[in-house]
N, C-alpha and C. Protein backbone atom coordinates (compact mmCIF):
# COMPACT_ATOMS: atom_id res chain seq x y z
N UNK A 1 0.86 -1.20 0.00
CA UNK A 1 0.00 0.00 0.00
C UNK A 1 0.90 1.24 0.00
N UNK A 2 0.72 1.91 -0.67
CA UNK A 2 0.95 3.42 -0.94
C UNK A 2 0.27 4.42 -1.07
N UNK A 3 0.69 5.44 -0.21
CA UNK A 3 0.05 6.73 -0.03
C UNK A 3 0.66 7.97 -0.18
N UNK A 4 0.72 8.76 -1.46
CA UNK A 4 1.64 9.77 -1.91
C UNK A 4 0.83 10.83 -2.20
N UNK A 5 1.33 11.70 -0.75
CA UNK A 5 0.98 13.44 -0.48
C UNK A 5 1.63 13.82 -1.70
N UNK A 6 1.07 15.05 -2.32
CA UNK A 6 2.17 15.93 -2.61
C UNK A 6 0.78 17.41 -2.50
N UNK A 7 1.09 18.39 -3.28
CA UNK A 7 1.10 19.90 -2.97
C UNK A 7 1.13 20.68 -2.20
N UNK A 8 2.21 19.93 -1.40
CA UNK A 8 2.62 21.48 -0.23
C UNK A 8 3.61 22.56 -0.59
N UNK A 9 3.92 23.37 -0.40
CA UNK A 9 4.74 24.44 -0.61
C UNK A 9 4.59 25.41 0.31
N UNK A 10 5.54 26.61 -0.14
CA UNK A 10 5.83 27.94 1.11
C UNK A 10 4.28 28.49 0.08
N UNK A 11 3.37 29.28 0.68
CA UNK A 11 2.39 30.16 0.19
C UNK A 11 2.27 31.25 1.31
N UNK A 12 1.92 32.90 1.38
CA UNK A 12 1.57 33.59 1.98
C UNK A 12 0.35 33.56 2.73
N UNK A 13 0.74 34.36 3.60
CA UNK A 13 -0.80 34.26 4.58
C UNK A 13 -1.80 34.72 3.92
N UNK A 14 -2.98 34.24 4.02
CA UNK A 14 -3.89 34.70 3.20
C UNK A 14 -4.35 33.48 1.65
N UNK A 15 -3.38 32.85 1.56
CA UNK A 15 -3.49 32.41 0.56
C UNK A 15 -4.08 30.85 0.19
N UNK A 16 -3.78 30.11 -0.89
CA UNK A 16 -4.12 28.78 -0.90
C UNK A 16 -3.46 27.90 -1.63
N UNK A 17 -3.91 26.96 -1.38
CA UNK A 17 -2.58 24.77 -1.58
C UNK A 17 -4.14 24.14 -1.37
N UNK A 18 -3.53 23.66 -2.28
CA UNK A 18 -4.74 22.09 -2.65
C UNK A 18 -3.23 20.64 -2.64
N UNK A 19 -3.31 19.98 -1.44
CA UNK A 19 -2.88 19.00 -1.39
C UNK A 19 -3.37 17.45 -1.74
N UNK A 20 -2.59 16.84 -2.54
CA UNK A 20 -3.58 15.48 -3.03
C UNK A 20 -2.87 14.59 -2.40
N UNK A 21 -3.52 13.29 -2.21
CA UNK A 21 -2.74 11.94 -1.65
C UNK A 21 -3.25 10.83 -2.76
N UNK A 22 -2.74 10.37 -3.54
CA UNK A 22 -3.12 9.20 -4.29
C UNK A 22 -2.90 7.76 -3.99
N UNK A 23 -3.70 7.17 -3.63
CA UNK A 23 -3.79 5.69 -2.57
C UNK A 23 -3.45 4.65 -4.06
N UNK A 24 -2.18 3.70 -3.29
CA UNK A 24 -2.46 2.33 -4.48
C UNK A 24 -2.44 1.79 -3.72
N UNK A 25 -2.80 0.10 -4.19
CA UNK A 25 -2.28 -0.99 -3.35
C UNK A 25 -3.48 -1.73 -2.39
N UNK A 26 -4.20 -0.70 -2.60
CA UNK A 26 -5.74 -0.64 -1.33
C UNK A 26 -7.08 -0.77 -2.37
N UNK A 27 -7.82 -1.23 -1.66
CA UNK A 27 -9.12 -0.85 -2.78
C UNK A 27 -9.92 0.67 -1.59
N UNK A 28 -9.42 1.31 -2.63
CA UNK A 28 -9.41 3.40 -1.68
C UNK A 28 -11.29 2.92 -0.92
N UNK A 29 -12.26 2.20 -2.05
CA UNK A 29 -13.49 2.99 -1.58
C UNK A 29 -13.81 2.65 -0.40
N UNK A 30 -13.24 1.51 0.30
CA UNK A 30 -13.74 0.84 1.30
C UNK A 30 -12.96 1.97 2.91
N UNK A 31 -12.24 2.40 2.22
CA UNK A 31 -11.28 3.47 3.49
C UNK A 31 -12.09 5.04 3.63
N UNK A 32 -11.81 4.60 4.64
CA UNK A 32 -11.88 6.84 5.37
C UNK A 32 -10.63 7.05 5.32
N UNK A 33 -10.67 8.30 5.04
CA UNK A 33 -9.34 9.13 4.30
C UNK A 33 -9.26 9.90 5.27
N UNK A 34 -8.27 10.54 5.99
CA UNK A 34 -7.64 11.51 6.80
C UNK A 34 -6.53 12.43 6.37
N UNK A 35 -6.89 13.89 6.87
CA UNK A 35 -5.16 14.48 6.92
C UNK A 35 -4.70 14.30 8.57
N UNK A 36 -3.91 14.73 8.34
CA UNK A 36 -3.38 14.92 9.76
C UNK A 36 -2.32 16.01 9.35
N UNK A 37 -1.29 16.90 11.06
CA UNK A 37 -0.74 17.43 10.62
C UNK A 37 0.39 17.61 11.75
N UNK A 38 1.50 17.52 11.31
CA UNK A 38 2.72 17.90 12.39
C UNK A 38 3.42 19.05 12.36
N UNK A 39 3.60 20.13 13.46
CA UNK A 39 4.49 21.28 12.98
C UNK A 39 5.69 21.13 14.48
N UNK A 40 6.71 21.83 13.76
CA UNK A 40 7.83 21.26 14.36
C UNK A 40 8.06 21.63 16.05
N UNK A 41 8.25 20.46 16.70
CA UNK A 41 8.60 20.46 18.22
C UNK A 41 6.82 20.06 18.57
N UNK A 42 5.84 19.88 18.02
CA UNK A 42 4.42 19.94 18.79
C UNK A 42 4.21 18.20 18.36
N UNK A 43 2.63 17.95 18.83
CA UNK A 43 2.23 16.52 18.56
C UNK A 43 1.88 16.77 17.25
N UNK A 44 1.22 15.92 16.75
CA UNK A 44 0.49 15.53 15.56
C UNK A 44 -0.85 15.98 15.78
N UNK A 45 -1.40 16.64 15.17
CA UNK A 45 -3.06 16.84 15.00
C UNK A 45 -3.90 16.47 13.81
N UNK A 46 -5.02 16.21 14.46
CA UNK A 46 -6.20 15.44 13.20
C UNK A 46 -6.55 16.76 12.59
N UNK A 47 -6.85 17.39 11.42
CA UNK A 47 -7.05 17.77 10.00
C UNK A 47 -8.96 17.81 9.52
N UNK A 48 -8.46 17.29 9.03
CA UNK A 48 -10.02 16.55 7.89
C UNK A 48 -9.99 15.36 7.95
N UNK A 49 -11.24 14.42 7.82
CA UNK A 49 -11.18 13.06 7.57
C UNK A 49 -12.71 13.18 6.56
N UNK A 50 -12.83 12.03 5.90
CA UNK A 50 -14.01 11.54 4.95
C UNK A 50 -13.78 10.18 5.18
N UNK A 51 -15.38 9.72 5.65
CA UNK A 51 -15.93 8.79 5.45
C UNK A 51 -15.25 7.61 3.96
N UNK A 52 -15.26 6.28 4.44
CA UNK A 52 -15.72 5.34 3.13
C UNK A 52 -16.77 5.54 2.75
N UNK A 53 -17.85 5.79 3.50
CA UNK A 53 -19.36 5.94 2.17
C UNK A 53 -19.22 7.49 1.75
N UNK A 54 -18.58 8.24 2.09
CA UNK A 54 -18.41 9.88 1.57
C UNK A 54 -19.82 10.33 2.54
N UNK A 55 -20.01 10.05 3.37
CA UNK A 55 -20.64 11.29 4.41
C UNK A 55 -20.11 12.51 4.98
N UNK A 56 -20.91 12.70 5.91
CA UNK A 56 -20.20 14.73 6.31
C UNK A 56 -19.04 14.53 6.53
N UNK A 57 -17.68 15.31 6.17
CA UNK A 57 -16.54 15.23 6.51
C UNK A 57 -16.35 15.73 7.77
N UNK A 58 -15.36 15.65 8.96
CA UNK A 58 -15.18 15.75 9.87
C UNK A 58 -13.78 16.88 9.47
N UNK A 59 -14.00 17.74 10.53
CA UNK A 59 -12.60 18.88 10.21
C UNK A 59 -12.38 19.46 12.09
N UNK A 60 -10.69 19.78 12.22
CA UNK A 60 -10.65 20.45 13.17
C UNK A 60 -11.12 21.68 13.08
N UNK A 61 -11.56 22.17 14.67
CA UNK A 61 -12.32 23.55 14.95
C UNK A 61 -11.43 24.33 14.25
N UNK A 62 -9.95 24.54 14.09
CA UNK A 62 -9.06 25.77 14.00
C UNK A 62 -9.26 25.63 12.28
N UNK A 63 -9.69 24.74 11.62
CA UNK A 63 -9.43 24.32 10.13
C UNK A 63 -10.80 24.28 9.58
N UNK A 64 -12.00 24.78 10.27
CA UNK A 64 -13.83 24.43 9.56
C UNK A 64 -13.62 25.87 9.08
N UNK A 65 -14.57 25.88 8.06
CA UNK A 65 -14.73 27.10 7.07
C UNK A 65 -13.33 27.73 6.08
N UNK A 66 -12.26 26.76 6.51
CA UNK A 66 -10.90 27.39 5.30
C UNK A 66 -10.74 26.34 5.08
N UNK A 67 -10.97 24.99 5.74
CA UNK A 67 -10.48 23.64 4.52
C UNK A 67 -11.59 22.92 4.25
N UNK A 68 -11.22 21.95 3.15
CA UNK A 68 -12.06 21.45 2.43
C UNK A 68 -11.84 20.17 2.18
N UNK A 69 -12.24 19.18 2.52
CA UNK A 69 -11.66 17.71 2.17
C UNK A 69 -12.70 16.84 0.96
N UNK A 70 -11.89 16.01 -0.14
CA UNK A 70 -13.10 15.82 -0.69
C UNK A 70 -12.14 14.48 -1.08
N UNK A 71 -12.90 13.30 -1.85
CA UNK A 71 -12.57 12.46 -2.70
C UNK A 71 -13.27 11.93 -4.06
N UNK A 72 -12.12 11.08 -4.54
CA UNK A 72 -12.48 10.72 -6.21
C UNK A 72 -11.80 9.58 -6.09
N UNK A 73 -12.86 8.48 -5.78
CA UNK A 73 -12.72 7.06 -5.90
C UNK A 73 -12.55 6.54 -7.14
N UNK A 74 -12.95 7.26 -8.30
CA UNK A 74 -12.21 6.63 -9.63
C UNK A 74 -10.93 7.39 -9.44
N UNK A 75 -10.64 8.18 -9.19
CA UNK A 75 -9.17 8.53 -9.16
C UNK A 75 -7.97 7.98 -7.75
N UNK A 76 -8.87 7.21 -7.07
CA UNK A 76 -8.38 6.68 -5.76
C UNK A 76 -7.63 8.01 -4.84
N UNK A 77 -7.98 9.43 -5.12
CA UNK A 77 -7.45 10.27 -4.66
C UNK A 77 -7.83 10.80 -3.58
N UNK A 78 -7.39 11.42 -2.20
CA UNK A 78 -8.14 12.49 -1.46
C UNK A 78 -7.75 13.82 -1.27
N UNK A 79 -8.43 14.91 -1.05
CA UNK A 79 -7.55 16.20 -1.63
C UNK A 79 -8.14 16.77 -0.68
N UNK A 80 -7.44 17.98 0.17
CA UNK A 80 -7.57 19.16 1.01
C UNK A 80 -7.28 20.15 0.16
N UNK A 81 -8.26 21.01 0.47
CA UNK A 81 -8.23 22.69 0.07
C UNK A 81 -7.58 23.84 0.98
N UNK A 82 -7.13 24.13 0.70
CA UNK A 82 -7.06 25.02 2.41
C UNK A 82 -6.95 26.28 1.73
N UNK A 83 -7.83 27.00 1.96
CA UNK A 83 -7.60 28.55 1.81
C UNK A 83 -7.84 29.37 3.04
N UNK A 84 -7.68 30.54 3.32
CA UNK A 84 -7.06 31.93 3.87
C UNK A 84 -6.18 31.40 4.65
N UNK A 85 -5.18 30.63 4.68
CA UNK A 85 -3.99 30.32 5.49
C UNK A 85 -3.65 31.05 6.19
N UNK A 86 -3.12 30.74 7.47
CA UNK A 86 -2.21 31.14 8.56
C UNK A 86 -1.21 30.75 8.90
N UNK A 87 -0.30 31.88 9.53
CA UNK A 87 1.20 31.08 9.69
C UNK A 87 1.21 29.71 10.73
N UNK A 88 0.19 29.88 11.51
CA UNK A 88 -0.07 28.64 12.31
C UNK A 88 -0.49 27.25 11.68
N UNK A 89 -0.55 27.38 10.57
CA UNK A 89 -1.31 25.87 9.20
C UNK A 89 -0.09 25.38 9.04
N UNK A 90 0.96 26.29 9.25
CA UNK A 90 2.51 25.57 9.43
C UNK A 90 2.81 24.06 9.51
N UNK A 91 3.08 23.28 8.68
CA UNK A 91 3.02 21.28 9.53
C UNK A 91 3.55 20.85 8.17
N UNK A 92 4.13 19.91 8.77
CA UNK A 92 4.20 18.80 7.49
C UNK A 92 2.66 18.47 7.96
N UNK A 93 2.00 18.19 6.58
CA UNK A 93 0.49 17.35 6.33
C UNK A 93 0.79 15.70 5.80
N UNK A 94 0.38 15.13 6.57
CA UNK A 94 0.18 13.53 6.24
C UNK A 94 -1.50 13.37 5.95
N UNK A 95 -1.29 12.05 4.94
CA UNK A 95 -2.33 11.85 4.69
C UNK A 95 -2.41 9.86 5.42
N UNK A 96 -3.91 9.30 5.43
CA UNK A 96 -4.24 8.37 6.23
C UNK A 96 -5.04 7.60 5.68
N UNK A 97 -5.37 6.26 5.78
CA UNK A 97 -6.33 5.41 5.17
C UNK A 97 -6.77 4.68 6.66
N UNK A 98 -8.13 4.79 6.67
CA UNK A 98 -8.62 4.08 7.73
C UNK A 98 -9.91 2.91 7.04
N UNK A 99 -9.27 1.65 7.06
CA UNK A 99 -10.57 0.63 6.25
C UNK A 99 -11.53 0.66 7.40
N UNK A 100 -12.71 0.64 6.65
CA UNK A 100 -14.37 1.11 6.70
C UNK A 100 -14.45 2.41 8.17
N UNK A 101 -13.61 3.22 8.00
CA UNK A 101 -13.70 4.16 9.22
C UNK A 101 -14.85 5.16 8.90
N UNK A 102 -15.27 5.62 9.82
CA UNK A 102 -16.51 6.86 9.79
C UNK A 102 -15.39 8.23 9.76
N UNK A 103 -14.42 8.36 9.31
CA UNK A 103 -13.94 9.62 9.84
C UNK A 103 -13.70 10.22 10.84
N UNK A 104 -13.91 9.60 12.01
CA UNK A 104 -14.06 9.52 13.72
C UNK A 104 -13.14 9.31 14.35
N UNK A 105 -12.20 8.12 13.98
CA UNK A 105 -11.62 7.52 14.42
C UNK A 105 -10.19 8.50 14.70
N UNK A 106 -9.38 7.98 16.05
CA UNK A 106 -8.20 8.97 16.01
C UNK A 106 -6.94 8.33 15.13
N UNK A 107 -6.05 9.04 15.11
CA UNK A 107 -4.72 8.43 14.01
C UNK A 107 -4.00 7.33 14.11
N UNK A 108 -3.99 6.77 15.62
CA UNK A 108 -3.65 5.83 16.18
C UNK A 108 -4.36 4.54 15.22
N UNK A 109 -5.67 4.52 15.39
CA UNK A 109 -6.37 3.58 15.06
C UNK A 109 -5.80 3.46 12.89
N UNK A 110 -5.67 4.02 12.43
CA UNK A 110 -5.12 4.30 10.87
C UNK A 110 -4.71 3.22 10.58
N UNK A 111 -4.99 2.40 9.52
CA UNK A 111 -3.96 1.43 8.66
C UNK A 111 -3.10 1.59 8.27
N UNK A 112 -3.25 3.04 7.49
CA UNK A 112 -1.66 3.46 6.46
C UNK A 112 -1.50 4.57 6.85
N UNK A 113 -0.31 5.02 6.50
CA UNK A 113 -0.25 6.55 6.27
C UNK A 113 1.21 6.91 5.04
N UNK A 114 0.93 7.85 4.41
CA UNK A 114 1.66 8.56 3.55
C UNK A 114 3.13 9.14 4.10
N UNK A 115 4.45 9.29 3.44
CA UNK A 115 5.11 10.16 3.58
C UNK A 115 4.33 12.11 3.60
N UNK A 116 4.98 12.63 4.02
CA UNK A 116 4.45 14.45 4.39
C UNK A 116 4.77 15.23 3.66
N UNK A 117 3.95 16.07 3.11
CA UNK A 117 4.52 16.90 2.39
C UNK A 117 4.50 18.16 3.26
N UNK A 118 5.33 19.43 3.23
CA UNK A 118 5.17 20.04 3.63
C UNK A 118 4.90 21.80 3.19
N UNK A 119 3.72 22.39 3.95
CA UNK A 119 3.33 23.13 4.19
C UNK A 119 3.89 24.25 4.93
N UNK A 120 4.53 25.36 4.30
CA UNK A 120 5.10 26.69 5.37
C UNK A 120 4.28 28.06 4.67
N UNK A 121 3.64 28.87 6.00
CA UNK A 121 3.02 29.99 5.21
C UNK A 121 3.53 30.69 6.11
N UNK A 122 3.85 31.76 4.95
CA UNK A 122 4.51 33.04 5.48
C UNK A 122 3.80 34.32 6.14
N UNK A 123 4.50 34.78 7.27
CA UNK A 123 3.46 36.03 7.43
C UNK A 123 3.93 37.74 6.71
């Protein structure tokens, strides 16, 4: 199984990154998809997650109304939006496969997870 983040980059505050994770190896539809996110010296924090059946996505409080989590099971892909960034969105972003998860579940519980791409916004 493979899970390959990519579109992170440096972007200004204010601005926006659409990060994708493209799942092989897995059959994607049966998984809940997660981001997660690490910024340097802190823990890891949960992100966005989507459902295997694609119900309401789940998002952290600091991340509802600027990100966006969505998927494309013919494309086995899951993608975050993130717009009006803050220098605090700062993290490497990992992405997660949880088989038949509700999006609920914490990171611990995860099957897979992706190498990170990373995310720096400037102020």
């Amino acid at each position: 199984v493979q899970l390959q983040a990519s579109g992170g980059g440096l972007v200004q505050a204010g601005g926006s990154l659409r990060l994708s994770c493209a799942a092989s190896g897995l059959t994607f539809r049966n998984y809940a998809m997660g981001w997660f996110r690490q910024a340097p010296g802190k823990e890891g924090d949960f992100v966005a997650a989507i459902s295997w059946s694609g119900g309401t996505p789940k998002y952290a409080e600091s991340v509802k109304g600027r990100f966006t989590i969505s998927r494309d099971n013919a494309k086995n892909t899951v993608y975050l939006q993130m717009n009006s960034l803050k220098p605090e969105d700062t993290a490497v972003y990992f992405c997660a496969a949880d088989r038949f998860g509700s999006g609920t579940r914490p990171g611990e519980k995860y099957d897979y997870w992706g190498q990170g791409t990373q995310v720096t916004v400037s102020s």
